[in-house]
Each structure stands twice: as structure tokens, then as C-alpha cells.
Protein backbone atom coordinates (compact mmCIF):
# COMPACT_ATOMS: atom_id res chain seq x y z
CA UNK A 1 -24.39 78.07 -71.66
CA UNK A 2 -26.22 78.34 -68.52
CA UNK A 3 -28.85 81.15 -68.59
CA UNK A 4 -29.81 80.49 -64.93
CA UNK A 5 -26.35 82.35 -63.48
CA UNK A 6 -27.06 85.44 -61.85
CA UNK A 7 -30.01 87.24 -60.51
CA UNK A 8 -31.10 89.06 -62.49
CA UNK A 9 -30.95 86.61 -65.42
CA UNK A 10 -27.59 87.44 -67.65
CA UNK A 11 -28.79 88.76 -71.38
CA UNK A 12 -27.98 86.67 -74.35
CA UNK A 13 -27.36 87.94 -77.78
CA UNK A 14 -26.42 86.19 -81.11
CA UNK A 15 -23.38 87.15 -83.34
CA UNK A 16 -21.44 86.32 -86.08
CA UNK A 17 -17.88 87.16 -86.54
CA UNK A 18 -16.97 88.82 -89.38
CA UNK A 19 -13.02 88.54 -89.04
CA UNK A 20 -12.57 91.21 -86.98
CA UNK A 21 -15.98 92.08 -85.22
CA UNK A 22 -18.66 90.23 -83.39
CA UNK A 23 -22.17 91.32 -84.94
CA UNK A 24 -25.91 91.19 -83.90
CA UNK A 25 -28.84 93.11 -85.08
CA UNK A 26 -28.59 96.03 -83.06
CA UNK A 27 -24.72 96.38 -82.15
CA UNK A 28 -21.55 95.39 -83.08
CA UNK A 29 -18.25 94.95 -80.71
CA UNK A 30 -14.72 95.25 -82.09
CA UNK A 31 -12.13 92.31 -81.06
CA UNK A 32 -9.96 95.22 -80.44
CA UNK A 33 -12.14 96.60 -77.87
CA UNK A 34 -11.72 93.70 -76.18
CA UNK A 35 -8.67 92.52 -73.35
CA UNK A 36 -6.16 90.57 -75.20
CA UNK A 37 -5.76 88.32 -71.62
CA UNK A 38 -9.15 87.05 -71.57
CA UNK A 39 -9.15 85.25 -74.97
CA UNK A 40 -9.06 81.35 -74.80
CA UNK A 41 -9.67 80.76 -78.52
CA UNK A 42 -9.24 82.16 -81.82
CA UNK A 43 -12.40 83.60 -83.40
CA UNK A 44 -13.49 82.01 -87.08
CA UNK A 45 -14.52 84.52 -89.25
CA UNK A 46 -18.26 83.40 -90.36
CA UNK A 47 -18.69 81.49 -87.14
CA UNK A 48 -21.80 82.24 -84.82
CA UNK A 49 -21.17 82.93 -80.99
CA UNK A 50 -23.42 83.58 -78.33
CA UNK A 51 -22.56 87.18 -76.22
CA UNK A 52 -23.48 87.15 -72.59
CA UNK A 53 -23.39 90.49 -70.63
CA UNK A 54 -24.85 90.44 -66.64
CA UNK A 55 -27.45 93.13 -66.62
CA UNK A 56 -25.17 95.33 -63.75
CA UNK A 57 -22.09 95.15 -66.81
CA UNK A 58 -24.74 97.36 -69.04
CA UNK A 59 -24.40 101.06 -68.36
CA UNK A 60 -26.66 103.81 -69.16
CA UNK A 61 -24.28 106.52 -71.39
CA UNK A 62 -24.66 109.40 -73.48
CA UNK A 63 -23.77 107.45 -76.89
CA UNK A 64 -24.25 103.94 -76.94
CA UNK A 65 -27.04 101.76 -77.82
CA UNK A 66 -30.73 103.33 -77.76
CA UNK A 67 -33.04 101.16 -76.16
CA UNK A 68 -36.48 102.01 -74.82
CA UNK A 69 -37.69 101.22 -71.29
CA UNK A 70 -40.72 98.51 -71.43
CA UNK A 71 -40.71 98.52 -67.71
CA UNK A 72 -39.06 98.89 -64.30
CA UNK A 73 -39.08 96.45 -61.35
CA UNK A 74 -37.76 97.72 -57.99
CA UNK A 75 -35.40 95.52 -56.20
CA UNK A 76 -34.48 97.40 -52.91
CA UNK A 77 -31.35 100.41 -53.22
CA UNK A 78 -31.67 98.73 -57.37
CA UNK A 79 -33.77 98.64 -60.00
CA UNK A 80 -34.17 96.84 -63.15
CA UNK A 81 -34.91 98.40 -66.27
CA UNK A 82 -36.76 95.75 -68.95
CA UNK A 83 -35.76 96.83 -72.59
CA UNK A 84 -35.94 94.68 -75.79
CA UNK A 85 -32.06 94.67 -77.43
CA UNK A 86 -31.18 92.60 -80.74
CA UNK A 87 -35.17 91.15 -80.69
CA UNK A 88 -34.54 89.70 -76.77
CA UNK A 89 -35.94 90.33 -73.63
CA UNK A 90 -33.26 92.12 -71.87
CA UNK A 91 -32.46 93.54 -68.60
CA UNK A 92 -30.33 96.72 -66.86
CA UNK A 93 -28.92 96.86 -62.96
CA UNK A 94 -29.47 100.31 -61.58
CA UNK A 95 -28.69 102.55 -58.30
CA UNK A 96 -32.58 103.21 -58.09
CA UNK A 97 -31.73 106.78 -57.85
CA UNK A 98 -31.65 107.33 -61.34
CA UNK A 99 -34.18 108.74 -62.92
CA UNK A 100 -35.70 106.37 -65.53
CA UNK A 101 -39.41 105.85 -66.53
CA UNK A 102 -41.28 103.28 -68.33
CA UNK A 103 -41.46 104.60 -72.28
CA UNK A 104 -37.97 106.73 -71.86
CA UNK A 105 -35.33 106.33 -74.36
CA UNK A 106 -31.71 105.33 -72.79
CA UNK A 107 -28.17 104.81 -74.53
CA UNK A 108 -26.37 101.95 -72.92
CA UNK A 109 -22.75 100.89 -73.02
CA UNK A 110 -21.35 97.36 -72.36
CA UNK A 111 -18.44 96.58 -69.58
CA UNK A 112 -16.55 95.02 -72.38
CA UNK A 113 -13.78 93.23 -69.95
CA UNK A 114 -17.15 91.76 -68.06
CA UNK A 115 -18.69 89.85 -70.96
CA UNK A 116 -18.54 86.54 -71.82
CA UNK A 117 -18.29 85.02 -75.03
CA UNK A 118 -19.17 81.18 -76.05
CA UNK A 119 -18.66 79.00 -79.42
CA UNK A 120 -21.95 77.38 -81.16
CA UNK A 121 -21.14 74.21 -78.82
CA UNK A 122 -21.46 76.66 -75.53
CA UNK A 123 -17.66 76.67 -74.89
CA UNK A 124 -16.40 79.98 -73.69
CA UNK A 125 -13.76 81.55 -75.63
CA UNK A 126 -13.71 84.93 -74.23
């Protein structure tokens, strides 16, 4: 899988599938959550996939995954918030409006029809 697409970089995460969710260290993600339309391939339960999820398909929410703000870089009307998620150097899109400062604790939520999804041999299946 190209980690090069996008700019910002897209995040990466690591899963395994446990038959009927993907799981990493720090979140999990139903296969029901997910849009039926956008599968290409069956899931195997105990396989590993790779989860990748554009920084601007990461939304700051009132539940949702805590994460704590390592830093902030300004890119014009947008910022981007630096956080560590699932032990990787990850990265948020943001309407530099919002009110976010180095150290604060955020919730995010994912854009679940936005992600991709690829197999251990970088094929995408979702």
C-alpha cells in the first residue's frame, strides 16, 4: 500500500479480524459499521489487514477515541493535529478555527465509508 497518497500522509493501523471485527490496540471497527457496497473480498477471521484512514476522514467527537495532541502544524484556513493512535505517528485535518492546543485531550471518530482496507499482500478489500 502506498503511504505517499495524500498530503497530509494517510494513517496506517494494523488489525486482525476476529470474524466479525477488525482490531488494533487502541480501537476496534465492526464489519457492520461498515457499507456493504464497498467490500471486494471476504474477511478471514485470524487474518491481519492493514486500516488506512486520510487524516481529513478523522473527526474530533464527543465519544470516540481519546488521543492526546503532541503538536499542531498550521497549514493555511487548516491545521494538523499530531497525535500517537495504536503506537503510530498519526495525523488530524482541521478548520483551524477550532480550538485545540498542544497537550489537550480529543475524542476522534473515523468516516467509516472513507477508509480503506488492504490484505497482508497490500490488496484492497474494502
Amino acid at each position: 500500500m502506498a503511504k505517499f497518497i495524500g498530503t497530509p500522509i494517510i494513517n496506517t493501523y494494523k488489525a486482525s479480524f476476529d470474524g466479525n471485527s477488525l482490531i488494533t490496540k487502541d480501537f476496534s471497527i465492526k464489519l457492520s459499521e461498515l457499507e456493504n457496497s464497498r467490500f471486494r473480498e471476504e474477511f478471514k477471521s485470524g487474518e491481519d489487514y492493514t486500516l488506512a484512514i486520510r487524516p481529513e476522514h478523522l473527526k474530533i467527537s464527543e465519544g470516540g477515541i481519546p488521543v492526546e495532541v503532541i503538536s499542531i502544524e498550521m497549514i493555511g484556513r487548516y491545521m494538523i493535529v499530531h497525535f500517537d493512535l495504536d503506537n503510530e505517528k498519526s495525523r488530524l485535518l482541521v478548520d483551524s478555527n477550532i480550538l485545540i492546543n498542544e497537550g489537550d485531550r480529543i475524542n476522534l471518530s473515523i468516516d467509516y465509508p472513507s477508509i480503506y482496507i488492504f490484505d497482508k499482500d497490500d490488496r484492497r478489500v474494502y
